[in-house]
PDB file of N, CA and C in Angstrom:
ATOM      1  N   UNK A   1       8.622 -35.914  52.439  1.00  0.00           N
ATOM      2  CA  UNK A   1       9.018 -36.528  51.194  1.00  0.00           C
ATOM      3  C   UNK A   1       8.082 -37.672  50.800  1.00  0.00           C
ATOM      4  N   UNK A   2       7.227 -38.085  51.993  1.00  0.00           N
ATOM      5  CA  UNK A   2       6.132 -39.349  50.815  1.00  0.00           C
ATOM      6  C   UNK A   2       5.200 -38.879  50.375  1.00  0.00           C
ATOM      7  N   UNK A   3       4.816 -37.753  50.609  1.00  0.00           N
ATOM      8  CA  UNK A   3       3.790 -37.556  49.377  1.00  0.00           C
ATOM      9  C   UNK A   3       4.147 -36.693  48.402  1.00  0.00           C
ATOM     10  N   UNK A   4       5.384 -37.002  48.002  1.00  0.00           N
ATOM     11  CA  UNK A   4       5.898 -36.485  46.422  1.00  0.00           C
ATOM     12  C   UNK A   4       5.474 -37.669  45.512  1.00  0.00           C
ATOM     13  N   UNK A   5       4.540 -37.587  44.871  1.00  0.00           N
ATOM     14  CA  UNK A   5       4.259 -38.705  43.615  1.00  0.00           C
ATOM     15  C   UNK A   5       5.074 -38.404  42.499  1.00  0.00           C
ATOM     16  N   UNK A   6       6.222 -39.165  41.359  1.00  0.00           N
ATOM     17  CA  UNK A   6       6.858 -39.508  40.604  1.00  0.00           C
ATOM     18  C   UNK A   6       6.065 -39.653  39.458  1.00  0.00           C
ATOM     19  N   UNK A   7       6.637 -39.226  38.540  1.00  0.00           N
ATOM     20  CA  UNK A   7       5.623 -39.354  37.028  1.00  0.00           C
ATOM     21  C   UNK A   7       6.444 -39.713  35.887  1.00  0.00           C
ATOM     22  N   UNK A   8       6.361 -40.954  34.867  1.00  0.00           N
ATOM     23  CA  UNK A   8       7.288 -41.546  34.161  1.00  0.00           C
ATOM     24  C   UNK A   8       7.119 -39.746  32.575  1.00  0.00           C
ATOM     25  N   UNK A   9       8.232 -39.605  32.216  1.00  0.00           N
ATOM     26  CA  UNK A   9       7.875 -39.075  31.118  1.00  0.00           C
ATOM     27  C   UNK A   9       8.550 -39.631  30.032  1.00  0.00           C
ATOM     28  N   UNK A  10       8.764 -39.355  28.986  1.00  0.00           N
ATOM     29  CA  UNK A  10       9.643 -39.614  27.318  1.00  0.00           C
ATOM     30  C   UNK A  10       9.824 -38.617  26.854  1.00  0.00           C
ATOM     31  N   UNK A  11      11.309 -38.347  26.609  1.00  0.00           N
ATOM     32  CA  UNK A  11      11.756 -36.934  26.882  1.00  0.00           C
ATOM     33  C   UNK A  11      12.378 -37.110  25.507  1.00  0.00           C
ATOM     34  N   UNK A  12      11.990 -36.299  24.238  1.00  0.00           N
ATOM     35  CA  UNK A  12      13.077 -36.465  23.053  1.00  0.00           C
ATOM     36  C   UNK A  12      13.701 -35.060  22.740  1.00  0.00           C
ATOM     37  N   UNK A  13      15.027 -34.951  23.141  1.00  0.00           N
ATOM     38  CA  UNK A  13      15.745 -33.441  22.813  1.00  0.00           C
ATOM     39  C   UNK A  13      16.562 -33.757  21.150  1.00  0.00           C
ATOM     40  N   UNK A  14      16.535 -32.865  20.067  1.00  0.00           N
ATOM     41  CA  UNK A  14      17.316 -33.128  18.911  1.00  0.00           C
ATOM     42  C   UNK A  14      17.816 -31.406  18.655  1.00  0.00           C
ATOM     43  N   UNK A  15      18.974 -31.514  18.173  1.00  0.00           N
ATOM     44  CA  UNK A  15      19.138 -30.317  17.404  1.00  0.00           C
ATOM     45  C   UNK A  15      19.604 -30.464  16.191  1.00  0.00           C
ATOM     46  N   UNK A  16      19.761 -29.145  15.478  1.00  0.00           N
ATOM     47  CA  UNK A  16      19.865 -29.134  13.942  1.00  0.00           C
ATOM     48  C   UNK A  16      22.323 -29.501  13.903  1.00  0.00           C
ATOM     49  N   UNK A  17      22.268 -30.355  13.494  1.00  0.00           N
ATOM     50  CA  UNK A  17      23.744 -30.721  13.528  1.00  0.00           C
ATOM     51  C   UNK A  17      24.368 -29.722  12.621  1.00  0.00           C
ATOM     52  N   UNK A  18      25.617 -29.021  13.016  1.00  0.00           N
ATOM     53  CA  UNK A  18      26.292 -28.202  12.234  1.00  0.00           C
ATOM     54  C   UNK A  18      25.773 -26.879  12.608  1.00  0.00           C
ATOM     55  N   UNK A  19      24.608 -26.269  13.307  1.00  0.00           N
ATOM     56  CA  UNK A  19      24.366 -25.251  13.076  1.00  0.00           C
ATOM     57  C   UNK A  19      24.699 -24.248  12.980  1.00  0.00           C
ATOM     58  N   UNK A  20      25.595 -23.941  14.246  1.00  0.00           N
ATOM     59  CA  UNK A  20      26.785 -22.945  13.876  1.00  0.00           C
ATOM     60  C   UNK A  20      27.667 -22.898  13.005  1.00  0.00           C
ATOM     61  N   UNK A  21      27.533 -23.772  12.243  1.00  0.00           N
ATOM     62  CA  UNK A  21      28.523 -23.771  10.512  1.00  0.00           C
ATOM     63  C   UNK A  21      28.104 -22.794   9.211  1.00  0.00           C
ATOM     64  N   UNK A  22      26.323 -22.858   9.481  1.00  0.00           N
ATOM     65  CA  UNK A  22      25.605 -22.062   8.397  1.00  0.00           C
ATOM     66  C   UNK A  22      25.866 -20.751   8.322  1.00  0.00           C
ATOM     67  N   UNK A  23      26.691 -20.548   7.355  1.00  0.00           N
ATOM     68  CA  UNK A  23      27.003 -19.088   6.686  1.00  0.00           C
ATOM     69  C   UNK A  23      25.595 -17.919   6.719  1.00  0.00           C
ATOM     70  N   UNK A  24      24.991 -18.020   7.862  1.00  0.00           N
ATOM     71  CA  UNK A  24      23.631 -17.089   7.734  1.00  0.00           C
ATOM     72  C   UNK A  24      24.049 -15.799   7.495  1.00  0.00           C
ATOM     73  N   UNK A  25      24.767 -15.107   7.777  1.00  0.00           N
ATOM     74  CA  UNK A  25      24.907 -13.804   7.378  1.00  0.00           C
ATOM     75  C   UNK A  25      25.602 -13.300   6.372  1.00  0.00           C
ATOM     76  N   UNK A  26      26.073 -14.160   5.295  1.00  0.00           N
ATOM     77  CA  UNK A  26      26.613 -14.229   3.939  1.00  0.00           C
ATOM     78  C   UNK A  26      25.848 -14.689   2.981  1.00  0.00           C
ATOM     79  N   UNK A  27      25.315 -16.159   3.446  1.00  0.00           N
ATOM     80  CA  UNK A  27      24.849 -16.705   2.666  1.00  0.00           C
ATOM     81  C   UNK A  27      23.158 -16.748   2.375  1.00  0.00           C
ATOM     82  N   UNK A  28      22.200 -16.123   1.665  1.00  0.00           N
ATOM     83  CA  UNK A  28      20.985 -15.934   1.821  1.00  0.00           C
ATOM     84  C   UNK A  28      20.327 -17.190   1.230  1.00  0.00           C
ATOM     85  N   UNK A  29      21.483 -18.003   0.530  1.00  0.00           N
ATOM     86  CA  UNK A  29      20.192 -19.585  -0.001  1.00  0.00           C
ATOM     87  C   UNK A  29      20.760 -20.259   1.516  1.00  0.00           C
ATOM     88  N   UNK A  30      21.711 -20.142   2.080  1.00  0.00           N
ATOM     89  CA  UNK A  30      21.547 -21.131   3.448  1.00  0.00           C
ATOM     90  C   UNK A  30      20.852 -20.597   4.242  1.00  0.00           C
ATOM     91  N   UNK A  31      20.761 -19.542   4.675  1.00  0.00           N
ATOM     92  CA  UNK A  31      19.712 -18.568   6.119  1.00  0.00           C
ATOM     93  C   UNK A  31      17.929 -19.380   5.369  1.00  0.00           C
ATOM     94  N   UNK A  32      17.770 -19.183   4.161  1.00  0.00           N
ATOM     95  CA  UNK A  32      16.412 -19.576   4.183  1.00  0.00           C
ATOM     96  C   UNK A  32      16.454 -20.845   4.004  1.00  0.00           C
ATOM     97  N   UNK A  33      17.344 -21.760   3.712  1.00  0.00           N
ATOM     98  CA  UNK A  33      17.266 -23.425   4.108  1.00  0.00           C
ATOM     99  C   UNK A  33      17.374 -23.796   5.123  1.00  0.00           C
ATOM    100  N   UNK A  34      17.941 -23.256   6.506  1.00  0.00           N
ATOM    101  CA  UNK A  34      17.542 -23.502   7.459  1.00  0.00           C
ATOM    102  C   UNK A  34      16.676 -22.771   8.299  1.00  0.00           C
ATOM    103  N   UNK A  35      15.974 -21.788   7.819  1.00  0.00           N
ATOM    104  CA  UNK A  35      14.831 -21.158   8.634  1.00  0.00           C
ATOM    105  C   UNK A  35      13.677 -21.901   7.461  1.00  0.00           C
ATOM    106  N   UNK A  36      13.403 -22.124   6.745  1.00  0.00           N
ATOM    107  CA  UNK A  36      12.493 -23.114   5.942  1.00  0.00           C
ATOM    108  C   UNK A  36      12.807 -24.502   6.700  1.00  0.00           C
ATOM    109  N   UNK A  37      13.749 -24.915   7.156  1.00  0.00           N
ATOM    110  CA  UNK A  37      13.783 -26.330   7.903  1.00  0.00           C
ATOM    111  C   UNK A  37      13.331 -26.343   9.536  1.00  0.00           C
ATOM    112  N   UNK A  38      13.916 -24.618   9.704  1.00  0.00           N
ATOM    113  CA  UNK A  38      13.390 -24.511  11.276  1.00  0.00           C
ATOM    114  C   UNK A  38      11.453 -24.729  11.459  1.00  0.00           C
ATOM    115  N   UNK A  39      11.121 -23.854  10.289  1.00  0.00           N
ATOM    116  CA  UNK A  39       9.183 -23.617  10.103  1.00  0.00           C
ATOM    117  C   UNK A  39       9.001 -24.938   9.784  1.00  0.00           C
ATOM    118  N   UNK A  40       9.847 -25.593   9.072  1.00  0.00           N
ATOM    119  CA  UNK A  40       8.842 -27.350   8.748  1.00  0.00           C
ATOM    120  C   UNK A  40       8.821 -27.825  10.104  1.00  0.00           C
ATOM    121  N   UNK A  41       9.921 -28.279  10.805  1.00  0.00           N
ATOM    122  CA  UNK A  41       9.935 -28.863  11.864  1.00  0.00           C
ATOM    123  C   UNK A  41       8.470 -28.317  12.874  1.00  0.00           C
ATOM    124  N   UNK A  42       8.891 -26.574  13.012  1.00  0.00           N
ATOM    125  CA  UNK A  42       7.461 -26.305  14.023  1.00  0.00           C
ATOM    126  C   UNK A  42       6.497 -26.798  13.497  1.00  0.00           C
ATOM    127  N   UNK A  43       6.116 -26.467  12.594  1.00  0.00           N
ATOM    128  CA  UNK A  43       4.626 -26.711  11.352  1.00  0.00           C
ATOM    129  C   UNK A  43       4.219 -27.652  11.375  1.00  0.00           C
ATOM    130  N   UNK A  44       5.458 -29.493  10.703  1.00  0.00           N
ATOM    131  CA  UNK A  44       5.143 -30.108  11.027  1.00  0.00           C
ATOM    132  C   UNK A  44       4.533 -30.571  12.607  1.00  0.00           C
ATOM    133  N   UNK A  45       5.523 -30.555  13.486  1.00  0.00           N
ATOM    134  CA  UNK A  45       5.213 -30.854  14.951  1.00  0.00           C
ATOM    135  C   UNK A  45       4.000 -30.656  15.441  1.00  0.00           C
ATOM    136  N   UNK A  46       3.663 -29.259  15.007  1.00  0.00           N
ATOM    137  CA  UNK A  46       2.289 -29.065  15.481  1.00  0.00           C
ATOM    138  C   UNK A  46       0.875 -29.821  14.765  1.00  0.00           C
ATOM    139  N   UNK A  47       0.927 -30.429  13.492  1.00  0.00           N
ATOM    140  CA  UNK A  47       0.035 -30.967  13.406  1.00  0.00           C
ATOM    141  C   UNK A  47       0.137 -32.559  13.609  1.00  0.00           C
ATOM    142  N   UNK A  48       0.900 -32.882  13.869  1.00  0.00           N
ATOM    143  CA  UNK A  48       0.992 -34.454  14.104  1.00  0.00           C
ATOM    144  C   UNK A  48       0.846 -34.137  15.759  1.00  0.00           C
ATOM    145  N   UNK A  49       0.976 -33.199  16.432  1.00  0.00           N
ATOM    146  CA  UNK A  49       0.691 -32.891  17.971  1.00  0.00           C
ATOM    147  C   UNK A  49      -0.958 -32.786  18.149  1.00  0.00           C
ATOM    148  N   UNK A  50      -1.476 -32.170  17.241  1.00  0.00           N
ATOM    149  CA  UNK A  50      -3.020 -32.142  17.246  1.00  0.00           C
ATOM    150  C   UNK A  50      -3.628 -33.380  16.475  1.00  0.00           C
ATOM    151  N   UNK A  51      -3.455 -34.001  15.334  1.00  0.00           N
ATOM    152  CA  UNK A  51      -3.538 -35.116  15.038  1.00  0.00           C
ATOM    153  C   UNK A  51      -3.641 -36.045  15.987  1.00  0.00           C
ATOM    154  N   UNK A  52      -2.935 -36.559  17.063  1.00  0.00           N
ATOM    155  CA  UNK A  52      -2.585 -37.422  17.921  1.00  0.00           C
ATOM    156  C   UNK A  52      -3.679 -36.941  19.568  1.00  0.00           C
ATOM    157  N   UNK A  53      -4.008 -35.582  19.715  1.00  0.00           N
ATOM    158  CA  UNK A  53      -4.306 -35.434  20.377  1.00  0.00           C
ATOM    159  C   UNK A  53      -5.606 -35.391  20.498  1.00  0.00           C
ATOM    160  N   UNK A  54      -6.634 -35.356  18.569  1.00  0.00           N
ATOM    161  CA  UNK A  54      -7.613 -36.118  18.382  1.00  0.00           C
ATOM    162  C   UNK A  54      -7.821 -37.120  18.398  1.00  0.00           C
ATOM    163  N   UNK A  55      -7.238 -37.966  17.936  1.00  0.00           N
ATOM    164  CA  UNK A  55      -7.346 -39.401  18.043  1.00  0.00           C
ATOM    165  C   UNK A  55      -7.382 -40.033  19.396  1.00  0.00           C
ATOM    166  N   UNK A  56      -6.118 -39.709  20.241  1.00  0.00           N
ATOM    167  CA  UNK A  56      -6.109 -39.710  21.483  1.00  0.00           C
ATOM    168  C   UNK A  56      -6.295 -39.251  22.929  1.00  0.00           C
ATOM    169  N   UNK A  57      -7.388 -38.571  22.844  1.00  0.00           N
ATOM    170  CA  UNK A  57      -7.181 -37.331  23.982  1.00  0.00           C
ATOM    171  C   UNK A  57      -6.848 -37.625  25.144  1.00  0.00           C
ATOM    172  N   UNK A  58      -6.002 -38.781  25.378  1.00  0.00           N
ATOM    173  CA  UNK A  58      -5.762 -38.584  26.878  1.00  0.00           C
ATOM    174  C   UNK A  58      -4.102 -38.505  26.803  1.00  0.00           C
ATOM    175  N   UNK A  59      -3.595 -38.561  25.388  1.00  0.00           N
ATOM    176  CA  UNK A  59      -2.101 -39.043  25.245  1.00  0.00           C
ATOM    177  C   UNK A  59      -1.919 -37.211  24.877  1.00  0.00           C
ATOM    178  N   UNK A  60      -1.177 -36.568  25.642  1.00  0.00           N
ATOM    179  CA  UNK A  60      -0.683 -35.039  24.941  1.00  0.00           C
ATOM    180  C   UNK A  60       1.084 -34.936  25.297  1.00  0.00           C
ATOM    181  N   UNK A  61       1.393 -34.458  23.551  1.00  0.00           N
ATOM    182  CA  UNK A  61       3.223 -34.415  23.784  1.00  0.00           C
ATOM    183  C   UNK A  61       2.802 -32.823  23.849  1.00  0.00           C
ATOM    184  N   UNK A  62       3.640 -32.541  24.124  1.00  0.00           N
ATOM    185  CA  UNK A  62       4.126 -30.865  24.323  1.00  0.00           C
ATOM    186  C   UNK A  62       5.861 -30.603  23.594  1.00  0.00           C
ATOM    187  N   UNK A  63       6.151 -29.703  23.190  1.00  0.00           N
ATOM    188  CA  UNK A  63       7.633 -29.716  23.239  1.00  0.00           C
ATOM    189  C   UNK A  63       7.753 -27.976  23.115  1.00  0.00           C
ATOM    190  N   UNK A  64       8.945 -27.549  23.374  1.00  0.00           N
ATOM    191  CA  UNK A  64       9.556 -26.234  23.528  1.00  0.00           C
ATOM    192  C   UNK A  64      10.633 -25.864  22.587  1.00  0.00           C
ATOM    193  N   UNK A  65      10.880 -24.827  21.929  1.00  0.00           N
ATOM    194  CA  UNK A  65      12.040 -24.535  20.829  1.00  0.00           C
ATOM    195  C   UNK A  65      12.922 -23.457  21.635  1.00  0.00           C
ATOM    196  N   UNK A  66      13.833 -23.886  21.397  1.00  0.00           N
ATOM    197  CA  UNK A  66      14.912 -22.216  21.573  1.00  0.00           C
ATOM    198  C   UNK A  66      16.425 -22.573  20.567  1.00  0.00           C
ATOM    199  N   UNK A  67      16.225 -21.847  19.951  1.00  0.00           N
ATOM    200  CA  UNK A  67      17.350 -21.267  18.919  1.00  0.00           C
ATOM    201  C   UNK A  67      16.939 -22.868  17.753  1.00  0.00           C
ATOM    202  N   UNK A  68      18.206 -23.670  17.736  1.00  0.00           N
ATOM    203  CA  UNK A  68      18.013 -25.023  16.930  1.00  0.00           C
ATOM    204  C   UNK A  68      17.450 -25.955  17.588  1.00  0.00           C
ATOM    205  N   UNK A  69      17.065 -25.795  19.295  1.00  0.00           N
ATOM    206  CA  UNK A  69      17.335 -27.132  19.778  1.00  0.00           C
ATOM    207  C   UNK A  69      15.563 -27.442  19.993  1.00  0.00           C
ATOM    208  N   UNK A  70      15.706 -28.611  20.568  1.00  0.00           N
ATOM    209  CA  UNK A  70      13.484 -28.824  20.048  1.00  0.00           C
ATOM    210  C   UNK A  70      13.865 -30.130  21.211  1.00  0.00           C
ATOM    211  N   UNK A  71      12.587 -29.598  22.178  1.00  0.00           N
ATOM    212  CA  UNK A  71      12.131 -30.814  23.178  1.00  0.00           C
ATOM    213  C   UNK A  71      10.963 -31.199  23.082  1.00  0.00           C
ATOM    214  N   UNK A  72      10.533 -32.382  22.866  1.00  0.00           N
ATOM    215  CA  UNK A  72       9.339 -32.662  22.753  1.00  0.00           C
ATOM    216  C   UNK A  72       9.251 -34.108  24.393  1.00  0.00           C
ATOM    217  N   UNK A  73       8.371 -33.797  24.978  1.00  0.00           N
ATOM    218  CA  UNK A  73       7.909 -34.903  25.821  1.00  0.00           C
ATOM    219  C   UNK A  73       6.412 -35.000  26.176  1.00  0.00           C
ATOM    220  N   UNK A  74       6.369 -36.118  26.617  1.00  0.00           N
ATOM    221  CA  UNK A  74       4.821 -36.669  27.168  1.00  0.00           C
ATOM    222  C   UNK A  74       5.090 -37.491  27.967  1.00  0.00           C
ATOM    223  N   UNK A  75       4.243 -38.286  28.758  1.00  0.00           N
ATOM    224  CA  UNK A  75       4.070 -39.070  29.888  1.00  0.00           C
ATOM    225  C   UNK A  75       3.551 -40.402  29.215  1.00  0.00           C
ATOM    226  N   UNK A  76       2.625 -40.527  28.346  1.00  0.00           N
ATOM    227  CA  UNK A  76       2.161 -41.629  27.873  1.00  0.00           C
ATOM    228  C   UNK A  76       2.272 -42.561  26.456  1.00  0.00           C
ATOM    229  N   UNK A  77       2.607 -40.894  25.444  1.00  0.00           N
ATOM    230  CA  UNK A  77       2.519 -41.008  23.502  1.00  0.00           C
ATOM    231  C   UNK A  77       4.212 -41.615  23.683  1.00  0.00           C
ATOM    232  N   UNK A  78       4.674 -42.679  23.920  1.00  0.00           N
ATOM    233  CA  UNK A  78       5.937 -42.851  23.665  1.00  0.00           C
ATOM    234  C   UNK A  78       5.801 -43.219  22.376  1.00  0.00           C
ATOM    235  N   UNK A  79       5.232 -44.158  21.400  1.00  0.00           N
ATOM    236  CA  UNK A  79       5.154 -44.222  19.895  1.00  0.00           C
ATOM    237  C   UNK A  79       4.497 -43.224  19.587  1.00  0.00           C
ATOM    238  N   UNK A  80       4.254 -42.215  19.603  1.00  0.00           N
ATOM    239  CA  UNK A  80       3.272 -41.287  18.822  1.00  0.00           C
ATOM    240  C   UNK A  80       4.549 -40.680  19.340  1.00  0.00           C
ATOM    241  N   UNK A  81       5.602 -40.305  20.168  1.00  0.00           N
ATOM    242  CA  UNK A  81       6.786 -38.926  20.123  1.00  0.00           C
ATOM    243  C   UNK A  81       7.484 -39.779  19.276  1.00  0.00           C
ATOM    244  N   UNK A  82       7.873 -40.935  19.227  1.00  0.00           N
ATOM    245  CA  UNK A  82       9.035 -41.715  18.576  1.00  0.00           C
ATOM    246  C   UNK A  82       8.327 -41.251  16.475  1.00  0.00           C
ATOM    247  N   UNK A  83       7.079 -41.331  16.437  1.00  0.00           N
ATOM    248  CA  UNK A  83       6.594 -41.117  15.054  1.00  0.00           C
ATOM    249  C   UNK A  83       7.088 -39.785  14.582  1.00  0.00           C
ATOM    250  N   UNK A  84       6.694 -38.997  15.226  1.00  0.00           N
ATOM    251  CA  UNK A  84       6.920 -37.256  15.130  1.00  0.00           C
ATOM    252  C   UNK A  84       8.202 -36.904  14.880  1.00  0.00           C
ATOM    253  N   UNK A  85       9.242 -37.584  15.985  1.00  0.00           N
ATOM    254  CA  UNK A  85      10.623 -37.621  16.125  1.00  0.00           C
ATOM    255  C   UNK A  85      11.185 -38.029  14.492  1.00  0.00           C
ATOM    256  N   UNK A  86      10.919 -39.719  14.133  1.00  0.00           N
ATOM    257  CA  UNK A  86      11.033 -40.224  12.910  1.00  0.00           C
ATOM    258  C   UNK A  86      10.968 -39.407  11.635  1.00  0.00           C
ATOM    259  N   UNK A  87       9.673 -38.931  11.455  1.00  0.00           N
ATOM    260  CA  UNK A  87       9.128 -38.113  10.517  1.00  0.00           C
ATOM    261  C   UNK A  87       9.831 -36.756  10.329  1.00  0.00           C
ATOM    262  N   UNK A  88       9.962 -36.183  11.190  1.00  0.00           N
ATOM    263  CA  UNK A  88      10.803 -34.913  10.956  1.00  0.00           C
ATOM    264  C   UNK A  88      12.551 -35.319  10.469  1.00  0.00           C
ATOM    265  N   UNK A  89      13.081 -36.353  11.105  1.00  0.00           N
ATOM    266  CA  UNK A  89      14.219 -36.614  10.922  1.00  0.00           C
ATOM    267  C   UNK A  89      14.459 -36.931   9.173  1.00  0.00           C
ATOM    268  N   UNK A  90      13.286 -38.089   8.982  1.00  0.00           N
ATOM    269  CA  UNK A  90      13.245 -38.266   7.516  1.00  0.00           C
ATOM    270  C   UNK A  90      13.239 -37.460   6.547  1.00  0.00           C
ATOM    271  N   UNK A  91      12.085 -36.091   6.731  1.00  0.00           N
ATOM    272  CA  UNK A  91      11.879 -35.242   6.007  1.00  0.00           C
ATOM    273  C   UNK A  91      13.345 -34.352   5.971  1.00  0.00           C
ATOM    274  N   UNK A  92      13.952 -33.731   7.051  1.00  0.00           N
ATOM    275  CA  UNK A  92      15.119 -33.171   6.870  1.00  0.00           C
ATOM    276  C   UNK A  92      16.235 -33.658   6.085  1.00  0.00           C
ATOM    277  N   UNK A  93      16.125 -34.845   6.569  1.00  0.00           N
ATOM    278  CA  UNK A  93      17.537 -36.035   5.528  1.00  0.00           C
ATOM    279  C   UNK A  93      17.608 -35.635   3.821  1.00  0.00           C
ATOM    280  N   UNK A  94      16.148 -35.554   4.170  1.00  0.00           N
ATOM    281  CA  UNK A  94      15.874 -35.627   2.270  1.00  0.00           C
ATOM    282  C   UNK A  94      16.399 -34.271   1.949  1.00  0.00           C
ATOM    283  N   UNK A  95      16.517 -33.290   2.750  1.00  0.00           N
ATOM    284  CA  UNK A  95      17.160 -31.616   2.625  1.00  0.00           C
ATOM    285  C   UNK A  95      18.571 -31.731   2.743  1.00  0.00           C
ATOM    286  N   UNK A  96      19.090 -32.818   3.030  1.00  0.00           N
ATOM    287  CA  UNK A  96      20.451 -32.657   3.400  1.00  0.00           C
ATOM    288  C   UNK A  96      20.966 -31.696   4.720  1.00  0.00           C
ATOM    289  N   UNK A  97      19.715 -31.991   5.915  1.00  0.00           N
ATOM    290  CA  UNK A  97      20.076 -31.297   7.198  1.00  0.00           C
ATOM    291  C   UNK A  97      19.681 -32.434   7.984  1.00  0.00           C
ATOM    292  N   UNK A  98      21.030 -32.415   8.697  1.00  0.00           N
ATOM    293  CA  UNK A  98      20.450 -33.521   9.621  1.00  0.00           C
ATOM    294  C   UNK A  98      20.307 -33.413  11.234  1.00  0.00           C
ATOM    295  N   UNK A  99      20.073 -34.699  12.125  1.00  0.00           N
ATOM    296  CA  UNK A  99      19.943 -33.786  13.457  1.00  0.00           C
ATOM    297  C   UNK A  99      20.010 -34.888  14.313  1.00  0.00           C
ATOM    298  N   UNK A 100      20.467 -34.526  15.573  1.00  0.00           N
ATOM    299  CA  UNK A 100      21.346 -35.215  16.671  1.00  0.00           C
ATOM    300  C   UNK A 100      20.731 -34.997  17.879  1.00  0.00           C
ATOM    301  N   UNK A 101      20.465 -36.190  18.772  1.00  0.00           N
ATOM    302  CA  UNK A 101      19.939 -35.859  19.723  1.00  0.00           C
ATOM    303  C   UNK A 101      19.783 -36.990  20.707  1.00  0.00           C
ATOM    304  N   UNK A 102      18.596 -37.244  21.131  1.00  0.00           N
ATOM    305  CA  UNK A 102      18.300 -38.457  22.478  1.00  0.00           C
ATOM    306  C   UNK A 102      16.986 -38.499  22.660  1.00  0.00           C
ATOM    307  N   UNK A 103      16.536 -39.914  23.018  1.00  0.00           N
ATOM    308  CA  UNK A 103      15.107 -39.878  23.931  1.00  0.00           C
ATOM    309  C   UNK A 103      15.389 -40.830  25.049  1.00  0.00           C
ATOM    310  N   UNK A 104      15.065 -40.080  26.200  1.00  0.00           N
ATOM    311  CA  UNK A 104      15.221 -40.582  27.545  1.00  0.00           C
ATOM    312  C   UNK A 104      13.581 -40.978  28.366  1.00  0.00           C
ATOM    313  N   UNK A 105      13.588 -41.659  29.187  1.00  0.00           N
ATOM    314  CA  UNK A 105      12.877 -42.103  30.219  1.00  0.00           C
ATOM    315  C   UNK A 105      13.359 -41.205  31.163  1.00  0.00           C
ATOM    316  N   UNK A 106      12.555 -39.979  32.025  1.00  0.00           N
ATOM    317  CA  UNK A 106      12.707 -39.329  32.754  1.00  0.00           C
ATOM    318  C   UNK A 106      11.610 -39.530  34.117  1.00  0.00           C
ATOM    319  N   UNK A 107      11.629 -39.555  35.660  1.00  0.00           N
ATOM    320  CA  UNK A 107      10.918 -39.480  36.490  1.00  0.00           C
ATOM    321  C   UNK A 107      10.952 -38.083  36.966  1.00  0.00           C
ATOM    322  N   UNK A 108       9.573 -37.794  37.278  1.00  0.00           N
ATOM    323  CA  UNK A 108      10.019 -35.923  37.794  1.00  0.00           C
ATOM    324  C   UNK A 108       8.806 -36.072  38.666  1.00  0.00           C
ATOM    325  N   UNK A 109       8.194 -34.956  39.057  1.00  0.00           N
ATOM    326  CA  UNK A 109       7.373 -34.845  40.622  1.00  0.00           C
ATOM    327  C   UNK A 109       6.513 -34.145  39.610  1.00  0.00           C
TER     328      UNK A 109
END
């Protein structure tokens, strides 16, 4: 066990609030307001992920999607995940979708 080295990360999990409420299989203006909110979120993410990773190349967030829910972490970009995080939240608000979640301080091996 001592040579397990510990690594600080910044862990931000959010999902889309309500999701299971959206009438997707009735309703065809809600299925494409939230699959148009699902593609901004990726779309956005990914260029403020490469953005940041020019500017900074030693700072890289990563994050993973499955269904609504979106993890984004890094070890070092804690204001550059907190920006990304911000920005998407803002942009959705203005859609009237909003989203719920956490950013943690995580240690892992």
């Amino acid at each position: 066990m001592k040579n397990i080295k510990m690594k600080k990360y910044f862990i931000a999990y959010f999902d889309i609030l309500g999701f299971a409420n959206f009438d997707t299989k009735h309703n065809v203006k809600q299925r494409n307001k939230l699959y148009n909110a699902l593609r901004k979120i990726i779309g956005y993410s990914k260029i403020r992920i490469e953005e940041t990773k020019r500017k900074y190349q030693f700072i890289s967030i990563e994050y993973k999607v499955f269904s609504d829910n979106f993890i984004f972490y890094t070890d070092i970009g804690f204001i550059d995940l907190l920006n990304i995080i911000g920005h998407i939240q803002a942009d959705l608000t203005m859609h009237n979708i909003f989203l719920r979640g956490s950013i943690v301080s995580y240690y892992s091996k």
